[in-house]
Protein backbone atom coordinates (compact mmCIF):
# COMPACT_ATOMS: atom_id res chain seq x y z
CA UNK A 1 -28.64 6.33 16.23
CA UNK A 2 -27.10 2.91 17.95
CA UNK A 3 -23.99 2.91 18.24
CA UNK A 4 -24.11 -0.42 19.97
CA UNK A 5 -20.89 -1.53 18.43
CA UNK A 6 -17.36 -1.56 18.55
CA UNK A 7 -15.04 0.70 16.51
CA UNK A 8 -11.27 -0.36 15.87
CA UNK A 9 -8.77 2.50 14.79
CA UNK A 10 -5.48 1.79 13.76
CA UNK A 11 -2.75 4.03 12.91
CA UNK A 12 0.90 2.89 11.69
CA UNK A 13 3.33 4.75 13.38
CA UNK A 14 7.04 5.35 12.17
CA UNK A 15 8.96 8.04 14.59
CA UNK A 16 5.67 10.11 14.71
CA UNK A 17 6.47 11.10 18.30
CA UNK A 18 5.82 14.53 18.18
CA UNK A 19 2.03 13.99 16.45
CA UNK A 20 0.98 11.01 18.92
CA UNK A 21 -0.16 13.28 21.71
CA UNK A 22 -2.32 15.45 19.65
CA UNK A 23 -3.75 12.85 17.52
CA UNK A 24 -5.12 11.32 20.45
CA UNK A 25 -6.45 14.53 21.93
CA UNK A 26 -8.70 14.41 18.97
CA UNK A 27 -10.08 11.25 18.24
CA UNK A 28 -10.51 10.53 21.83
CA UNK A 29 -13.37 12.61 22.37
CA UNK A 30 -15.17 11.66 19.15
CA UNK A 31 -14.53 8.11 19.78
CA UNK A 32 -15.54 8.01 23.45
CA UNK A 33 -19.23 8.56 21.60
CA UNK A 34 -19.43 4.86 21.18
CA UNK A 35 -20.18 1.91 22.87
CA UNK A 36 -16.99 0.30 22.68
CA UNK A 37 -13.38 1.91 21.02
CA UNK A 38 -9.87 0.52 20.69
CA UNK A 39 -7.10 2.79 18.69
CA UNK A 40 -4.51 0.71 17.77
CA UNK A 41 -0.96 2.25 17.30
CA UNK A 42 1.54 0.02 14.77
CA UNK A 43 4.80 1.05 16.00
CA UNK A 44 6.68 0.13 13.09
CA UNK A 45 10.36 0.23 13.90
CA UNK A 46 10.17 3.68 15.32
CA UNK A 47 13.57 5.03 17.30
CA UNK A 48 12.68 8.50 18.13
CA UNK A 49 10.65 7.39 21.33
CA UNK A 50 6.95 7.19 19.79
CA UNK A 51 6.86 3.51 21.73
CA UNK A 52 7.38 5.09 25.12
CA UNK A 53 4.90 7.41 24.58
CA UNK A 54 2.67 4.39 23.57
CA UNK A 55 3.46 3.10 26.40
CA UNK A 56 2.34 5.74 28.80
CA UNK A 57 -0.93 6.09 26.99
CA UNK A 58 -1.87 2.49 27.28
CA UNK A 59 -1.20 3.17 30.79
CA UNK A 60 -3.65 6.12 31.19
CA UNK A 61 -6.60 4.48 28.86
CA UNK A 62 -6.90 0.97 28.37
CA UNK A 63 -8.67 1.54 25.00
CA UNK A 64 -4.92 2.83 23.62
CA UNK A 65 -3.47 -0.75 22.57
CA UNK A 66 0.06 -0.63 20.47
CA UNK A 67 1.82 -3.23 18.45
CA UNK A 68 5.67 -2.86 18.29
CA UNK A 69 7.61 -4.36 15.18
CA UNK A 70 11.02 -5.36 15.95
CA UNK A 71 12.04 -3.48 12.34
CA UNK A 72 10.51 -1.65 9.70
CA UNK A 73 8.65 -3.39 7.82
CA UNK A 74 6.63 -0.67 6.17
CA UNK A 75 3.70 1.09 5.90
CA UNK A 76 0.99 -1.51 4.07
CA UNK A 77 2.35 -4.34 6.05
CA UNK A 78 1.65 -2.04 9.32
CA UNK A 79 -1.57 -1.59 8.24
CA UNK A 80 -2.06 -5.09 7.35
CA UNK A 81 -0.46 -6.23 11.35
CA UNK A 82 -3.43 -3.69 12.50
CA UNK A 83 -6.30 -5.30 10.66
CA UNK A 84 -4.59 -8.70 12.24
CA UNK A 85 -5.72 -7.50 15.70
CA UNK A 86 -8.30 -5.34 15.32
CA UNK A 87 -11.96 -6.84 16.75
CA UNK A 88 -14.04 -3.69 16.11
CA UNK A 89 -17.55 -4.37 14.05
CA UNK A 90 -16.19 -1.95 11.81
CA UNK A 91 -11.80 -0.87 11.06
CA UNK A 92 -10.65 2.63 10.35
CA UNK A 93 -7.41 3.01 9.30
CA UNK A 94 -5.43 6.67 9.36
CA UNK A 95 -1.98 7.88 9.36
CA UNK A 96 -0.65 9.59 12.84
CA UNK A 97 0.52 12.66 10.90
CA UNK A 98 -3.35 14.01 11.40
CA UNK A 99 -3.39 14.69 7.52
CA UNK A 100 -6.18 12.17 8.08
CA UNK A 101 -8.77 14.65 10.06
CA UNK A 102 -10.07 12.44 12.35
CA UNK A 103 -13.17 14.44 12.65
CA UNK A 104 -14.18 12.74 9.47
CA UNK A 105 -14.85 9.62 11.57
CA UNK A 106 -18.27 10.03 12.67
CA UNK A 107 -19.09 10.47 8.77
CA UNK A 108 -17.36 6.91 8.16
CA UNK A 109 -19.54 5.57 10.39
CA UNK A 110 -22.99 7.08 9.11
CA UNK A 111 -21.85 5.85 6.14
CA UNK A 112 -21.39 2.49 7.09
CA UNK A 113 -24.18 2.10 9.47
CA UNK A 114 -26.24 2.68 6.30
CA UNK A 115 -25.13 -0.63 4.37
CA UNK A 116 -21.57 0.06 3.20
CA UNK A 117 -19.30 -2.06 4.10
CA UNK A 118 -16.17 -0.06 2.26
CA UNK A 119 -16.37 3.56 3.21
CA UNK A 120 -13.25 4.99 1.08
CA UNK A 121 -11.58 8.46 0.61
CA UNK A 122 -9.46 10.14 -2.57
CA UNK A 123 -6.82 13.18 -2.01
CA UNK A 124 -7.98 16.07 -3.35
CA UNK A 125 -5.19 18.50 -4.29
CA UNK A 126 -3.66 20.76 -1.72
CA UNK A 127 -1.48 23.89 -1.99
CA UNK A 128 1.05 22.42 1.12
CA UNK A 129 1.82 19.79 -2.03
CA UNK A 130 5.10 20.14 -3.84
CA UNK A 131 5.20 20.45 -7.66
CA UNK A 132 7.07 16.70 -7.25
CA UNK A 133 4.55 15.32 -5.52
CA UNK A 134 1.83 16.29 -7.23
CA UNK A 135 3.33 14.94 -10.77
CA UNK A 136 4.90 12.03 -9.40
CA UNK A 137 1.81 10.73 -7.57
CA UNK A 138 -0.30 11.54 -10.80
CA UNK A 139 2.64 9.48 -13.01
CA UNK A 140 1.92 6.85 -10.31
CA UNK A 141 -1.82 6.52 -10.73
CA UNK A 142 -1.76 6.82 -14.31
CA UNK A 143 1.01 3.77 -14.15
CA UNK A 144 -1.02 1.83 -12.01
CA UNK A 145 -4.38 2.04 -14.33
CA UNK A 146 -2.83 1.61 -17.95
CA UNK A 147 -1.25 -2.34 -16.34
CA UNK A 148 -3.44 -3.09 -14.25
CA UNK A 149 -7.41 -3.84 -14.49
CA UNK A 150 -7.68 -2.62 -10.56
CA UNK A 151 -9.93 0.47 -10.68
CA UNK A 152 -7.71 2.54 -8.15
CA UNK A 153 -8.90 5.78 -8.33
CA UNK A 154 -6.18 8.96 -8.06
CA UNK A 155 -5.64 10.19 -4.91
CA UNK A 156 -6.77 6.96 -3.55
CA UNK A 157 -5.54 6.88 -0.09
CA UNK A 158 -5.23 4.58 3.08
CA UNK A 159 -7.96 6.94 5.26
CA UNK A 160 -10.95 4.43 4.98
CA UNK A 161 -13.58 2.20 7.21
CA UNK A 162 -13.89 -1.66 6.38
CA UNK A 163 -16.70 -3.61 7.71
CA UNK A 164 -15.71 -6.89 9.69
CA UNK A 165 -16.39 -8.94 6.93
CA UNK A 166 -14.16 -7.05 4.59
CA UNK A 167 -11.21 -7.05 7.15
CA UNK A 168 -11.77 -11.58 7.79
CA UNK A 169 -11.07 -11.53 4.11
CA UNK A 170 -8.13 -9.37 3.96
CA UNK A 171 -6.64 -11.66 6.88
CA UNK A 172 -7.36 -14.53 4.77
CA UNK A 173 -4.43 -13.01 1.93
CA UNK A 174 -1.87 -15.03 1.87
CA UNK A 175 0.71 -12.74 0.41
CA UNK A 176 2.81 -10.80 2.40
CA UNK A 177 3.73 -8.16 -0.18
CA UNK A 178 0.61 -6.06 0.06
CA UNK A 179 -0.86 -3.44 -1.85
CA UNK A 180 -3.75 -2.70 0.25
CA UNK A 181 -4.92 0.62 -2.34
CA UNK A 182 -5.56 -2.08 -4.84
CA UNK A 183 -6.70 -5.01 -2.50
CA UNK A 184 -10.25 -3.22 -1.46
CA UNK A 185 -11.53 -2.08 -4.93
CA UNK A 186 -10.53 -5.72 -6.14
CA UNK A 187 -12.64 -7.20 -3.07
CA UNK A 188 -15.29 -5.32 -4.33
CA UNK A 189 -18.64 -4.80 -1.68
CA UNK A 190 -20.74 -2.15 -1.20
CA UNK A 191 -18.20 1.25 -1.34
CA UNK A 192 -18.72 4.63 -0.76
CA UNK A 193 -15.86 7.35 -1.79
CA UNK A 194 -15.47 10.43 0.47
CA UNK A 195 -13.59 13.25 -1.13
CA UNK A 196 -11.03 15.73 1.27
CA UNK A 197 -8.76 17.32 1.00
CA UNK A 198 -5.27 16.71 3.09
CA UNK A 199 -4.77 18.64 6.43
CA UNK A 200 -1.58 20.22 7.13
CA UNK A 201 1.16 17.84 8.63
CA UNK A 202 0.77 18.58 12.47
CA UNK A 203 4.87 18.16 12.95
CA UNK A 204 7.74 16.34 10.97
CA UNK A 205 7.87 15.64 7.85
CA UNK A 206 6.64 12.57 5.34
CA UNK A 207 8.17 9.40 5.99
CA UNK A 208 7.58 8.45 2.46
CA UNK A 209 10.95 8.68 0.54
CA UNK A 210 11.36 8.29 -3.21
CA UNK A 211 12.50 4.83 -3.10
CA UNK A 212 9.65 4.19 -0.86
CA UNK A 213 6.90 5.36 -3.12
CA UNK A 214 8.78 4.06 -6.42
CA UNK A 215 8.92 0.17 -4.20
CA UNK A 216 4.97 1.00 -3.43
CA UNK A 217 4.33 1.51 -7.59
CA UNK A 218 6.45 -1.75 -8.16
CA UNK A 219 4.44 -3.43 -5.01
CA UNK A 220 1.28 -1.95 -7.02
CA UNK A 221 1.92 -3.42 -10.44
CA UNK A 222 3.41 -6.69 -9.78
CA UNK A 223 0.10 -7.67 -7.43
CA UNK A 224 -2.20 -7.17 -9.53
CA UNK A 225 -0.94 -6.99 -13.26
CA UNK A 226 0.80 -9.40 -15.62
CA UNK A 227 0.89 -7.27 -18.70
CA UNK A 228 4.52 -6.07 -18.08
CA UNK A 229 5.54 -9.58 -18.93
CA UNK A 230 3.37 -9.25 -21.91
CA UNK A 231 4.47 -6.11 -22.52
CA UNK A 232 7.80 -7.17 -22.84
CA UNK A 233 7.11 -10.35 -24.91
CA UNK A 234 5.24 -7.83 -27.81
CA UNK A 235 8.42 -5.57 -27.99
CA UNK A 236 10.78 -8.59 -28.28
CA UNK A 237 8.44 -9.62 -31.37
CA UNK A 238 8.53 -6.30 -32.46
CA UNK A 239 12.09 -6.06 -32.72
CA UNK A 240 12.65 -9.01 -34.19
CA UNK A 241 9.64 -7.96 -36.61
CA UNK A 242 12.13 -4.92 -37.07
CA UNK A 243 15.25 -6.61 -37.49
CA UNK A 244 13.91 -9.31 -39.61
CA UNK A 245 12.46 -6.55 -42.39
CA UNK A 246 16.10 -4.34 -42.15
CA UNK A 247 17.92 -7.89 -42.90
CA UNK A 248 15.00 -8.31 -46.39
CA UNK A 249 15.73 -4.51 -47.11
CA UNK A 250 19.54 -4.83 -46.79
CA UNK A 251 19.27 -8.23 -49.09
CA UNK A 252 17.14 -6.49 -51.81
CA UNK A 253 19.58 -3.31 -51.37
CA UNK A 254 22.34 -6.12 -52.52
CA UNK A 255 20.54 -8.36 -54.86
CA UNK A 256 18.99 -5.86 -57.26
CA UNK A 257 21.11 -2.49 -56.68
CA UNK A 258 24.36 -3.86 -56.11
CA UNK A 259 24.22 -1.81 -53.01
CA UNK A 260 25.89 -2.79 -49.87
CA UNK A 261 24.16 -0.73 -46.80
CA UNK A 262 26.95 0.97 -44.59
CA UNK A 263 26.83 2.88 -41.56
CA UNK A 264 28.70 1.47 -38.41
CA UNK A 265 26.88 4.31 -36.00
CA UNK A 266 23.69 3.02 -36.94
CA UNK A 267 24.34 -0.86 -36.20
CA UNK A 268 25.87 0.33 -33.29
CA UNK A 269 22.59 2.41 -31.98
CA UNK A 270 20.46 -0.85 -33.25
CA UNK A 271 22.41 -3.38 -31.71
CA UNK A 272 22.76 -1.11 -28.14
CA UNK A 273 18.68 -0.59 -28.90
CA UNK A 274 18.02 -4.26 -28.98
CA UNK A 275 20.32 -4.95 -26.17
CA UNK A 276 18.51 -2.34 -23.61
CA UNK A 277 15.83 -3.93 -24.86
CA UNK A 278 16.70 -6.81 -23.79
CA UNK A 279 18.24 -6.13 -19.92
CA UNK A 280 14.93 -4.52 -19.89
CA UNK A 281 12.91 -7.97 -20.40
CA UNK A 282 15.26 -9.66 -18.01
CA UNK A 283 14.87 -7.01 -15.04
CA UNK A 284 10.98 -7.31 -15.27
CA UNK A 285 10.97 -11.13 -15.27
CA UNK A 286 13.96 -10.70 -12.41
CA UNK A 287 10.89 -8.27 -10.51
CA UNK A 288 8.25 -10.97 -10.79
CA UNK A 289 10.76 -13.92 -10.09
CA UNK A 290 11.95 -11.93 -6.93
CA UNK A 291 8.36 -11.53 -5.71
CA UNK A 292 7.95 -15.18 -5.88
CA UNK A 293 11.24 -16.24 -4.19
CA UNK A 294 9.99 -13.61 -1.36
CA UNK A 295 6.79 -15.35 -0.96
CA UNK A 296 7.62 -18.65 -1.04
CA UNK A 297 10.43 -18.22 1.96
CA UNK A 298 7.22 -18.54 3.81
CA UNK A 299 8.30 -15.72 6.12
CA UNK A 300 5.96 -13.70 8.24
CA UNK A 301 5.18 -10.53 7.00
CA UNK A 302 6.17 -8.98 10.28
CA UNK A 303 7.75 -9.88 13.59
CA UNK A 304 6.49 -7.93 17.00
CA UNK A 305 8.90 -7.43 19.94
CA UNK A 306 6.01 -5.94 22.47
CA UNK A 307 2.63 -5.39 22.88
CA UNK A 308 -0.16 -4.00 25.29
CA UNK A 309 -3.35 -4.33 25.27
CA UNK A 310 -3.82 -7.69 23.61
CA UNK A 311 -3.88 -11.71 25.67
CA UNK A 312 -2.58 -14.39 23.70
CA UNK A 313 -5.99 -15.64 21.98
CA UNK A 314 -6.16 -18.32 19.59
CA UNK A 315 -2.95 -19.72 18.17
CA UNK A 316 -3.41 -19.15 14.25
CA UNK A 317 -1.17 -20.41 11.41
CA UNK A 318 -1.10 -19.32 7.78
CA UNK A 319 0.94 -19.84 5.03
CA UNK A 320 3.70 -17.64 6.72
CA UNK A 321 3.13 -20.05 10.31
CA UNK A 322 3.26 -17.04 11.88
CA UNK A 323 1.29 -16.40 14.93
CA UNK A 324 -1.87 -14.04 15.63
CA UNK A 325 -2.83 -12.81 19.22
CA UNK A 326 -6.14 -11.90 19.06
CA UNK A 327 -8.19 -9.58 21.51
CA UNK A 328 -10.54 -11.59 23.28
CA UNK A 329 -13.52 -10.91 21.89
């Protein structure tokens, strides 16, 4: 087989100290296989030391490259930062938590070395998953397919290989909110899904809160789907549909029974009814109208404090005029 090529790996890291070590143990030796190898850690805001250990890996192995936010900035935009400076032939992305086996690598690469340019995987179901997680992340799938037209499958996770070509396009996005789960099906290419199923969390525990993952499903909908604005246009027509045949009943009620229809609990329900309603409308508009006024700030999506590994290449601007070092190729 040639393996005359170069493979990037990157990994976001938030406070994954204790799994850094280890996950390098492993790959290492399957990645020393090829030609040419670069793991690239995301440090993203991390205060529990996982830079210094960076930092004394890059020492040891050239290969070991990091990128240090100054903040958070999350997860997607980590792996977005990655893909920024990656200059493999090919880009696998995994989490540090080694959930992500990365003994599954070599397979990504058959894979791809065969004509795919996507090589994906989906979660299968694992006993180490609570009953919470398991519903909520099936409520968020289900969400995610009936507004928008992306086909995301469930269990669609960020454990995948992208081809060169794929990742130049991604760089090309503009936006700085990203949703990268939906991003790659709606790129489209050649893909190939992997099924797996989860290994156990080496040490810690998930860095995914519920407020992260219900920002993710909000990140999710708003990229890719309009039809909550729709959505929310039908049930305003609907209740005035609703409201407008009470008002003929009530008239006919007075015109031809001499009735007059009482009932102050039930104007009260109808009238809070319409008005929930009605905040309703105005906090999904207020969603889409905050995602705009975000992205038209024009702010980078991230800001680094450090790096290693990486010389200051070719000065690149985007929409965001933010700047991209660049291996040298």
């Amino acid at each position: 087989m040639n393996k005359d090529f170069k493979i990037s790996v990157v990994i976001p890291t938030f406070n994954e100290v204790s799994n850094i070590g280890m996950l390098v143990s492993k790959a290492l030796p399957i990645l020393e296989n090829y030609a040419e190898y670069e793991m690239i850690f995301i440090d993203d805001g991390s205060t529990d030391g996982s830079l210094a250990v960076l930092k004394r890996l890059h020492e040891l192995n050239e290969n070991i490259k990091y990128v240090s936010f100054s903040r958070n900035f999350g997860h997607q935009m980590a792996l977005r930062a990655g893909i920024d400076y990656a200059t493999g032939d090919c880009i696998i992305t995994m989490d540090a938590d080694l959930q992500h086996p990365p003994e599954m690598i070599p397979g990504f690469v058959e894979k791809w070395m065969e004509g795919y340019e996507i090589v994906y995987t989906v979660r299968e179901e694992s006993d180490d998953e609570t009953y919470f997680k398991k519903i909520s992340s099936s409520f968020f799938y289900q969400v995610i397919k009936f507004v928008t037209d992306i086909p995301i499958e469930k269990g669609a996770a960020d454990f995948r290989l992208i081809d060169r070509k794929v990742a130049d396009y991604i760089i090309q996005l503009k936006e700085k909110d990203l949703f990268l789960r939906g991003v790659i099906p709606w790129l489209g290419f050649k893909q190939y899904r992997i099924d797996y199923t989860p290994a156990v969390r080496y040490s810690g525990k998930t860095k995914y809160s519920l407020k992260k993952m219900l920002t993710l499903a909000a990140t999710g909908i708003t990229s890719f789907s309009t039809k909550p604005l729709y959505m929310s246009a039908f049930l305003g027509f609907l209740m005035v549909g609703i409201s407008a045949f009470y008002g003929l009943y009530a008239l006919f009620q007075h015109l031809f029974n001499h009735n007059v229809i009482t009932g102050w609990a039930s104007i009260i329900i109808f009238t809070s009814l319409i008005g929930g309603i009605q905040l309703m409308m105005i906090g999904v508009i207020g969603i889409y109208l905050g995602k705009i006024f975000q992205e038209m700030k024009g702010r980078p999506g991230y800001v680094i404090q450090d790096y290693a590994g990486f010389v200051r290449g070719k000065q690149v601007f985007s929409n965001s005029e933010k700047y991209n070092y660049r291996n040298k190729a």
